[in-house]
PDB file of N, CA and C in Angstrom:
ATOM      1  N   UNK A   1      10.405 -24.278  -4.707  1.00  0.00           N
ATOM      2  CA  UNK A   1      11.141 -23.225  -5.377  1.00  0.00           C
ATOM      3  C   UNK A   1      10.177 -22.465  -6.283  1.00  0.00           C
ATOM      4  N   UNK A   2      10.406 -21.178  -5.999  1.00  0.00           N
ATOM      5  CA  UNK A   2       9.462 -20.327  -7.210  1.00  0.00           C
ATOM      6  C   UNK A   2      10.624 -19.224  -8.138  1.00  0.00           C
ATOM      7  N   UNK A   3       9.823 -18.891  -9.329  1.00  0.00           N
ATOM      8  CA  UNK A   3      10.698 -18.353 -10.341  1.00  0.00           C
ATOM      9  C   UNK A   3       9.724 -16.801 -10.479  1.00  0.00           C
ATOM     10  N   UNK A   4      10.749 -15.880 -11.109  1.00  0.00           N
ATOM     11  CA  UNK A   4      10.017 -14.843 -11.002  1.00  0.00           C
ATOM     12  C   UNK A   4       9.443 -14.306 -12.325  1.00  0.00           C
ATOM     13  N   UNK A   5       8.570 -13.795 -13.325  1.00  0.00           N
ATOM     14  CA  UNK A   5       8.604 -13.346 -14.241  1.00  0.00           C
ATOM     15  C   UNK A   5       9.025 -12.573 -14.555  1.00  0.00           C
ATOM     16  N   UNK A   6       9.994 -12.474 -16.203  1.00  0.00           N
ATOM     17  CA  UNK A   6      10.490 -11.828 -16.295  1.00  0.00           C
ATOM     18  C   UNK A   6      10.329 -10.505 -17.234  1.00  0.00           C
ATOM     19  N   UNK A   7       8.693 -10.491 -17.285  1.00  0.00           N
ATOM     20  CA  UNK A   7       7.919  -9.289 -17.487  1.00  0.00           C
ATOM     21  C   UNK A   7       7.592  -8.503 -16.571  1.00  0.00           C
ATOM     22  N   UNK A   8       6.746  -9.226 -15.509  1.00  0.00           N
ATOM     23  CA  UNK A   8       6.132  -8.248 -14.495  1.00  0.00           C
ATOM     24  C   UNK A   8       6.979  -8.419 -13.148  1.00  0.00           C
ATOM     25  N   UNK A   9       7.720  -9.189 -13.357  1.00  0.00           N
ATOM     26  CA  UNK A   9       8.309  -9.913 -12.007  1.00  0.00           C
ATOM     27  C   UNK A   9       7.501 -10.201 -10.810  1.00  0.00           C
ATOM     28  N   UNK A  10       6.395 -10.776 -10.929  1.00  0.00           N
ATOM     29  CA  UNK A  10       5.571 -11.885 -10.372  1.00  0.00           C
ATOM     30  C   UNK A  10       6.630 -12.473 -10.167  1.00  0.00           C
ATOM     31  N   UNK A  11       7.108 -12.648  -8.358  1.00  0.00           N
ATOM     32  CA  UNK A  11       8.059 -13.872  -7.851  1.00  0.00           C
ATOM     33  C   UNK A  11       7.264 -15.564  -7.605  1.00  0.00           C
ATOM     34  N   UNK A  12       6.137 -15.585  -7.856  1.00  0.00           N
ATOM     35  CA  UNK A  12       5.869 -16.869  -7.493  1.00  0.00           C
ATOM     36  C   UNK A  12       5.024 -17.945  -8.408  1.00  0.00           C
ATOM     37  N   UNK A  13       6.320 -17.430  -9.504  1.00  0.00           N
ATOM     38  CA  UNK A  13       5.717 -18.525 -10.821  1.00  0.00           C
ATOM     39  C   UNK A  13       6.084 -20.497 -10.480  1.00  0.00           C
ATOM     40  N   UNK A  14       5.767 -21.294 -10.860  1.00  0.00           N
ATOM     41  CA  UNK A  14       5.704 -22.488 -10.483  1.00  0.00           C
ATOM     42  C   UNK A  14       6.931 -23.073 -11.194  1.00  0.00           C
ATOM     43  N   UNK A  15       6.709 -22.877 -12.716  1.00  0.00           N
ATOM     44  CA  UNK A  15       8.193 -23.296 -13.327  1.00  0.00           C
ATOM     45  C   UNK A  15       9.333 -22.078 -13.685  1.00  0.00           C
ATOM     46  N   UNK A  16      10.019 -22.324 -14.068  1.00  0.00           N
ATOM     47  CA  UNK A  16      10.796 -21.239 -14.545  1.00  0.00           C
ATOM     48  C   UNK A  16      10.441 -21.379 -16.031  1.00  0.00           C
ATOM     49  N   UNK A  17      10.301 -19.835 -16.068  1.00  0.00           N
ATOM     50  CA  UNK A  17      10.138 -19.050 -18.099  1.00  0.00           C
ATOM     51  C   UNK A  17      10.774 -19.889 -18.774  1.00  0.00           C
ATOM     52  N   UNK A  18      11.734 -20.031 -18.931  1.00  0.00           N
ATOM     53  CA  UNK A  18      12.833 -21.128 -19.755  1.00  0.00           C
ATOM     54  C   UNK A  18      14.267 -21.682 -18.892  1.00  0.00           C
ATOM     55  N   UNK A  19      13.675 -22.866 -19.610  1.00  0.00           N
ATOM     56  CA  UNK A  19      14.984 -23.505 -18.956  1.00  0.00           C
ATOM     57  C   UNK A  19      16.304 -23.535 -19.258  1.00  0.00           C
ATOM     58  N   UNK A  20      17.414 -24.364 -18.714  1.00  0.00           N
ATOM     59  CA  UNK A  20      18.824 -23.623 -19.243  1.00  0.00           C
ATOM     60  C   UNK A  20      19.176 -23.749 -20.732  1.00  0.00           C
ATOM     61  N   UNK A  21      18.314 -24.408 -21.511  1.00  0.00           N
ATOM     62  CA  UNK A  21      18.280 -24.648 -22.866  1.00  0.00           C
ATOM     63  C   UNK A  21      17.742 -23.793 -23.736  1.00  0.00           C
ATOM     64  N   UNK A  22      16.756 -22.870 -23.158  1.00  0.00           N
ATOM     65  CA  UNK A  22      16.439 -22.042 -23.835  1.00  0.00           C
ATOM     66  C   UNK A  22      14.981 -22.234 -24.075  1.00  0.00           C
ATOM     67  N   UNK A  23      14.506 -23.337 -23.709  1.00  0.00           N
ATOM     68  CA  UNK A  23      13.168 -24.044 -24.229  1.00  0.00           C
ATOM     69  C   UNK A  23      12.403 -23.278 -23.013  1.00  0.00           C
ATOM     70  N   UNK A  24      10.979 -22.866 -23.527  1.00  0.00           N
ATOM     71  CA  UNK A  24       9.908 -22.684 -22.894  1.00  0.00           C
ATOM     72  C   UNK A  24       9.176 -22.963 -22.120  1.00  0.00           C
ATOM     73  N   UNK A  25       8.768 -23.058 -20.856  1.00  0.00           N
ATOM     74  CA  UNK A  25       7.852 -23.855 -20.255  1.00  0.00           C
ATOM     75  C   UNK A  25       6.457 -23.437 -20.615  1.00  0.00           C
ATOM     76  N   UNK A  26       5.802 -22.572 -21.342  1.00  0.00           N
ATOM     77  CA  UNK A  26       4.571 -22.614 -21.799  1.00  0.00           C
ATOM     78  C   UNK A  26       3.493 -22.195 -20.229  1.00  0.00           C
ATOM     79  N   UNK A  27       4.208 -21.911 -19.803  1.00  0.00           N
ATOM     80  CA  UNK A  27       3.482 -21.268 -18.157  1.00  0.00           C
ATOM     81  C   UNK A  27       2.716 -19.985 -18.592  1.00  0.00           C
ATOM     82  N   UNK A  28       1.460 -20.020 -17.979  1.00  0.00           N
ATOM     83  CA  UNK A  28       1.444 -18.622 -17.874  1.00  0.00           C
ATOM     84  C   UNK A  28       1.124 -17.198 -16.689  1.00  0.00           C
ATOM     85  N   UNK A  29       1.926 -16.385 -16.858  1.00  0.00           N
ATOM     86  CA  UNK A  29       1.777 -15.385 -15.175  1.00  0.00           C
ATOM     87  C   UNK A  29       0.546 -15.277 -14.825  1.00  0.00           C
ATOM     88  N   UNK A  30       0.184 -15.452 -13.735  1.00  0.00           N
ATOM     89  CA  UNK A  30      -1.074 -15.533 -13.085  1.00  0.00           C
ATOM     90  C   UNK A  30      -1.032 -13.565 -13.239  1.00  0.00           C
ATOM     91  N   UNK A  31      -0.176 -12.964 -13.232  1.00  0.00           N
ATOM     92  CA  UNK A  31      -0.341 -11.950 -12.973  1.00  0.00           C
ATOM     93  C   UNK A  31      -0.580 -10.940 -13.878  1.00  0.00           C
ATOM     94  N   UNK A  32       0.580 -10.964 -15.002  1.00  0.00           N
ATOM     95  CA  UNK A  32       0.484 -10.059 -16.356  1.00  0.00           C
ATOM     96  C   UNK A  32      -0.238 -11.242 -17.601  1.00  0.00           C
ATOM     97  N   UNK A  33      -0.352 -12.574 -17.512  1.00  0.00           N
ATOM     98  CA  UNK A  33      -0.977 -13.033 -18.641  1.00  0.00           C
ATOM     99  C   UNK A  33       0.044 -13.327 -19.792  1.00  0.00           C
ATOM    100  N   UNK A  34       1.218 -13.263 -19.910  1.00  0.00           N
ATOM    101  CA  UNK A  34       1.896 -13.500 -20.635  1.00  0.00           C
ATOM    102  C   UNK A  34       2.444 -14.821 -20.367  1.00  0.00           C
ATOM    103  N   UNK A  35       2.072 -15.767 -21.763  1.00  0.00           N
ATOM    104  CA  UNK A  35       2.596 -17.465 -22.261  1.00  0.00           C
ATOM    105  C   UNK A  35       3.988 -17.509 -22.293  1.00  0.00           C
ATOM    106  N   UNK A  36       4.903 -18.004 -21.706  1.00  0.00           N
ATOM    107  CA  UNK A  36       5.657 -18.130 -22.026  1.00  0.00           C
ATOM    108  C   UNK A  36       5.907 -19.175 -22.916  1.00  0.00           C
ATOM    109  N   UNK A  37       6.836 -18.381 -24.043  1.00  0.00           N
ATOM    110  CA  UNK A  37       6.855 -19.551 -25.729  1.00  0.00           C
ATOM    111  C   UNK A  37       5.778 -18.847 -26.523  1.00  0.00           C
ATOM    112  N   UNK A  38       5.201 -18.489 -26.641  1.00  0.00           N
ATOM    113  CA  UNK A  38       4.037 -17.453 -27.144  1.00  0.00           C
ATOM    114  C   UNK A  38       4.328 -15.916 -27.454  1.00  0.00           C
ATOM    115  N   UNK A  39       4.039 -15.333 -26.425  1.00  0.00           N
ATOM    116  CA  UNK A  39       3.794 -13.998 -26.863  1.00  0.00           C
ATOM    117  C   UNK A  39       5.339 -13.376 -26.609  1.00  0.00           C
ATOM    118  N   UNK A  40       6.062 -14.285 -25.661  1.00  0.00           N
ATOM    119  CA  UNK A  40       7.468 -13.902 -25.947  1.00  0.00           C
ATOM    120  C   UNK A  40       8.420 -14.279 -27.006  1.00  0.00           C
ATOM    121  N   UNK A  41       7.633 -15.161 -27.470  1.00  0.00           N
ATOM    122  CA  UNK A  41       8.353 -16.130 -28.702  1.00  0.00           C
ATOM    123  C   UNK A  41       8.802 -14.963 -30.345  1.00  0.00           C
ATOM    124  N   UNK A  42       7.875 -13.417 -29.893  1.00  0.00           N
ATOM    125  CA  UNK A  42       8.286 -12.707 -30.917  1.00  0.00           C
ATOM    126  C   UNK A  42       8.001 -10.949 -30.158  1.00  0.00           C
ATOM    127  N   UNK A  43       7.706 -11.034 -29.454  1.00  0.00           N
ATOM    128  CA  UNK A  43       8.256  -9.583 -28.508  1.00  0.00           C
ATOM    129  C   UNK A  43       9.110  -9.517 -27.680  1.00  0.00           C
ATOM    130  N   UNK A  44       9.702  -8.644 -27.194  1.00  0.00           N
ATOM    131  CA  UNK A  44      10.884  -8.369 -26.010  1.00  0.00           C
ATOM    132  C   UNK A  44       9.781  -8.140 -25.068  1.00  0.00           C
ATOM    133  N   UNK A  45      10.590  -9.138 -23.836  1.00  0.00           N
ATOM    134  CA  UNK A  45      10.187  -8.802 -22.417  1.00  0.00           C
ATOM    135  C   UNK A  45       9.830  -7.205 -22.067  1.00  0.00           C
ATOM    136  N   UNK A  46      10.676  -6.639 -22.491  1.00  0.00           N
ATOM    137  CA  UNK A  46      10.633  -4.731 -21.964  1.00  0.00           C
ATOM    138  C   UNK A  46       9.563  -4.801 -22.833  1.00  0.00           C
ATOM    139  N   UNK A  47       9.135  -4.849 -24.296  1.00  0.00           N
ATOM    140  CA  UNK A  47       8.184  -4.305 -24.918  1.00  0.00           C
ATOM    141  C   UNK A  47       6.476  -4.923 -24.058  1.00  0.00           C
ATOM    142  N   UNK A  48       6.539  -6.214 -24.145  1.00  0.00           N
ATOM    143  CA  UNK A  48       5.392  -6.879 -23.328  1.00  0.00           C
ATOM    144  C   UNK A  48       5.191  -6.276 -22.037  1.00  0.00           C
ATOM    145  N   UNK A  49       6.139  -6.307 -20.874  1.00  0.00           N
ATOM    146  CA  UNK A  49       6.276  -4.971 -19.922  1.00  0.00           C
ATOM    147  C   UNK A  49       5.850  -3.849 -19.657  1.00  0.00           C
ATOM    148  N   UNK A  50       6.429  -3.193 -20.885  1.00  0.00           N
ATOM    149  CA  UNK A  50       5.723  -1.776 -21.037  1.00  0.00           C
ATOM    150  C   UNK A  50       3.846  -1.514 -21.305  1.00  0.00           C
ATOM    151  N   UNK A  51       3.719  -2.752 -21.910  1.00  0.00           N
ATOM    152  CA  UNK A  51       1.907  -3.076 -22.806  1.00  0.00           C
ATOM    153  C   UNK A  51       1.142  -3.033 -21.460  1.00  0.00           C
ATOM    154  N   UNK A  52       2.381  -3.914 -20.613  1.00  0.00           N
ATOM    155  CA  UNK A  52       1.272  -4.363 -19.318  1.00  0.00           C
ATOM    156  C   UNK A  52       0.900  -2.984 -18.438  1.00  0.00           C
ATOM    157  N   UNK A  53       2.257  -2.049 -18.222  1.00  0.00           N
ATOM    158  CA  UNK A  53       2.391  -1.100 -17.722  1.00  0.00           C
ATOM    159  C   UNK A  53       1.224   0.058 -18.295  1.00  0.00           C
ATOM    160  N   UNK A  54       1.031   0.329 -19.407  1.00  0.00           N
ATOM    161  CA  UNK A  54       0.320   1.168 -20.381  1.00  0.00           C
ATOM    162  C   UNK A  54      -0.782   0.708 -19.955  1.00  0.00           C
ATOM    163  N   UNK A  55      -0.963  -0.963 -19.875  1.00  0.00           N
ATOM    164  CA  UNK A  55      -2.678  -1.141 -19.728  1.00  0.00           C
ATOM    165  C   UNK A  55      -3.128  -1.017 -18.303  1.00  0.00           C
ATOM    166  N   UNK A  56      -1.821  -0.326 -16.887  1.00  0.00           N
ATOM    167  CA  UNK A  56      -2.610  -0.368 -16.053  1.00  0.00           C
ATOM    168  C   UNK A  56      -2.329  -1.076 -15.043  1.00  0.00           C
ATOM    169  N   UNK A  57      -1.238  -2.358 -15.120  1.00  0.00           N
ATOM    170  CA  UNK A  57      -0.535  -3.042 -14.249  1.00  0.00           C
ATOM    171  C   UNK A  57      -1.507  -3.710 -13.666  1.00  0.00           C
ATOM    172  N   UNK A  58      -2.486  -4.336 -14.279  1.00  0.00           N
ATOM    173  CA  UNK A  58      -4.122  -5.277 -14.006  1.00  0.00           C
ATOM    174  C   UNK A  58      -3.118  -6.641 -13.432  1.00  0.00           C
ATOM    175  N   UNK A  59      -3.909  -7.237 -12.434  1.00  0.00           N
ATOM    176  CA  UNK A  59      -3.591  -8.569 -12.611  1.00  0.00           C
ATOM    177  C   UNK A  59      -4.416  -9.022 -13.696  1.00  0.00           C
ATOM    178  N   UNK A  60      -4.344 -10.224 -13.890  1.00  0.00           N
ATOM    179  CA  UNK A  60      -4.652 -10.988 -14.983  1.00  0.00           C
ATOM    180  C   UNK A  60      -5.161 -12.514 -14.632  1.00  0.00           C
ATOM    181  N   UNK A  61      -5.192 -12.765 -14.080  1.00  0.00           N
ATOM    182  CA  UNK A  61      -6.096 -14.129 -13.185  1.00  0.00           C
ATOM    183  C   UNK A  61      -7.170 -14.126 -12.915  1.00  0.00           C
ATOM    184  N   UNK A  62      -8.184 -14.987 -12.885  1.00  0.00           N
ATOM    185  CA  UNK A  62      -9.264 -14.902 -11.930  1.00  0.00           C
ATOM    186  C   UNK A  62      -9.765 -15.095 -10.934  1.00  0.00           C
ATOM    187  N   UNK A  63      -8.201 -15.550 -10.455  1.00  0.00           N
ATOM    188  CA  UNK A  63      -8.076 -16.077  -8.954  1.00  0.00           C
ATOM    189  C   UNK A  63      -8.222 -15.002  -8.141  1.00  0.00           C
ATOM    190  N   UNK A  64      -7.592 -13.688  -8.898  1.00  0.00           N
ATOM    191  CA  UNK A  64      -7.115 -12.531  -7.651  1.00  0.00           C
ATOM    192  C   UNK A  64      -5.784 -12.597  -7.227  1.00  0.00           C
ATOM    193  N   UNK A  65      -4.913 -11.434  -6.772  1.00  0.00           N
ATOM    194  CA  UNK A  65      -3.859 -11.175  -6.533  1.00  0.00           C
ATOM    195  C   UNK A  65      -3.142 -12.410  -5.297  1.00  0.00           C
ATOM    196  N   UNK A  66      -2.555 -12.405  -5.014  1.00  0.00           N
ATOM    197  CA  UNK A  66      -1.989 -12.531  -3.415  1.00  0.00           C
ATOM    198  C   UNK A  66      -1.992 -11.548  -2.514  1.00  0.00           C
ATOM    199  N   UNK A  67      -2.567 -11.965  -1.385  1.00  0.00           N
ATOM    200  CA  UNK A  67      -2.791 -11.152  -0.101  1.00  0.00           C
ATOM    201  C   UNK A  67      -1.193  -9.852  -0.183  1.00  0.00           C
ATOM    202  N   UNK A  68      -1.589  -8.803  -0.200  1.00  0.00           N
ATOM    203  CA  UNK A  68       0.003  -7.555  -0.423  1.00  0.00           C
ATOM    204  C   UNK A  68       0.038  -7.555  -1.601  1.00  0.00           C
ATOM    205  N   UNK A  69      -0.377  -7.476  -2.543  1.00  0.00           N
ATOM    206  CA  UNK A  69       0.335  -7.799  -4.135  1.00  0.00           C
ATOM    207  C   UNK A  69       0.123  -6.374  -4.200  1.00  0.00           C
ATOM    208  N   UNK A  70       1.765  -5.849  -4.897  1.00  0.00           N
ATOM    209  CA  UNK A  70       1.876  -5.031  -5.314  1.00  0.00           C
ATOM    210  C   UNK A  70       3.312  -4.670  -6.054  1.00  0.00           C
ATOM    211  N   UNK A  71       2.333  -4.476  -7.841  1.00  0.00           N
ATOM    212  CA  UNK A  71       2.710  -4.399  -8.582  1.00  0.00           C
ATOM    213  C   UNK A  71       3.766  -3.445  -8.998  1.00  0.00           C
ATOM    214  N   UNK A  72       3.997  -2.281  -7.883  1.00  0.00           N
ATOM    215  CA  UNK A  72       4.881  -1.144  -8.130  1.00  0.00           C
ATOM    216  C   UNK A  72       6.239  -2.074  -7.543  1.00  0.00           C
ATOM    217  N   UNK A  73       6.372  -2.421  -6.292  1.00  0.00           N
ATOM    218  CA  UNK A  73       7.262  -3.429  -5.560  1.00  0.00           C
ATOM    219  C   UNK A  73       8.185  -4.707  -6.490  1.00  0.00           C
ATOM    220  N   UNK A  74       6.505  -5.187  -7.294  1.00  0.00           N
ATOM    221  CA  UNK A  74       7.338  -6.676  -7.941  1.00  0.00           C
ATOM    222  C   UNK A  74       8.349  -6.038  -9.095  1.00  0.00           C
ATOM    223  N   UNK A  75       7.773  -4.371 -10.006  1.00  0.00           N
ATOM    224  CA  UNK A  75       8.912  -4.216 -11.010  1.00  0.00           C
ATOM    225  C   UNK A  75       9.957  -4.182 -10.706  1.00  0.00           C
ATOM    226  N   UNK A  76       9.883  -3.340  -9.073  1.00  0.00           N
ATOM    227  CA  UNK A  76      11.373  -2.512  -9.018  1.00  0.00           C
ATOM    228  C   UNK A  76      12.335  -3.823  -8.898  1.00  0.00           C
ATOM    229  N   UNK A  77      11.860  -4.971  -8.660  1.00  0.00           N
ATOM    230  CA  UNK A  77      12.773  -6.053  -8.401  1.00  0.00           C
ATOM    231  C   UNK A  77      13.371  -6.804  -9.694  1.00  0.00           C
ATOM    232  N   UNK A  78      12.700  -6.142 -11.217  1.00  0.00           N
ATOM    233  CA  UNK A  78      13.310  -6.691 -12.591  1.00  0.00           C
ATOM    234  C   UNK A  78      14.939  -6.351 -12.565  1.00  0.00           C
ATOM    235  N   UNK A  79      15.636  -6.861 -12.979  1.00  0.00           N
ATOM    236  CA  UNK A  79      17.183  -7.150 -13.002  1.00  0.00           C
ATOM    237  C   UNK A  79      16.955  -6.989 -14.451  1.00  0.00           C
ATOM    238  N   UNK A  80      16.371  -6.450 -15.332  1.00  0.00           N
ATOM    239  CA  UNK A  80      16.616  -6.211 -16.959  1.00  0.00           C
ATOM    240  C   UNK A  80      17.276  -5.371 -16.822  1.00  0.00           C
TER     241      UNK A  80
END
């Protein structure tokens, strides 16, 4: 099972952002770089979103994207 972020909507995060408790999994998107429990712990998703958007929609790994990655595709799929 994969979870999607709910910044960049990267669908193939490993845990889910938070669980049904509210608690953090401390993951972070291979794609936009955002901790979850961290940097969401005092910005809004849309605001972190927008930073990523402004800076360019970079991945953020040093792995490199996934084979198709594309970042215009993964927003339109945010449900915010």
């Amino acid at each position: 099972m994969s979870f999607a972020c709910p910044v960049c909507g990267f669908p193939e995060l490993d845990e889910a952002p938070r669980d049904e408790q509210g608690c953090a999994s401390f993951e972070i998107c291979p794609c936009c770089g955002i901790e979850f429990g961290y940097e969401d712990a005092t910005t809004s998703h849309s605001e972190l979103r927008a930073r990523w958007i402004a800076g360019g929609k970079r991945w953020w790994s040093y792995r490199g994207p996934p084979p198709g990655w594309d970042a215009d595709a993964q927003l339109a799929e945010i449900s915010e």
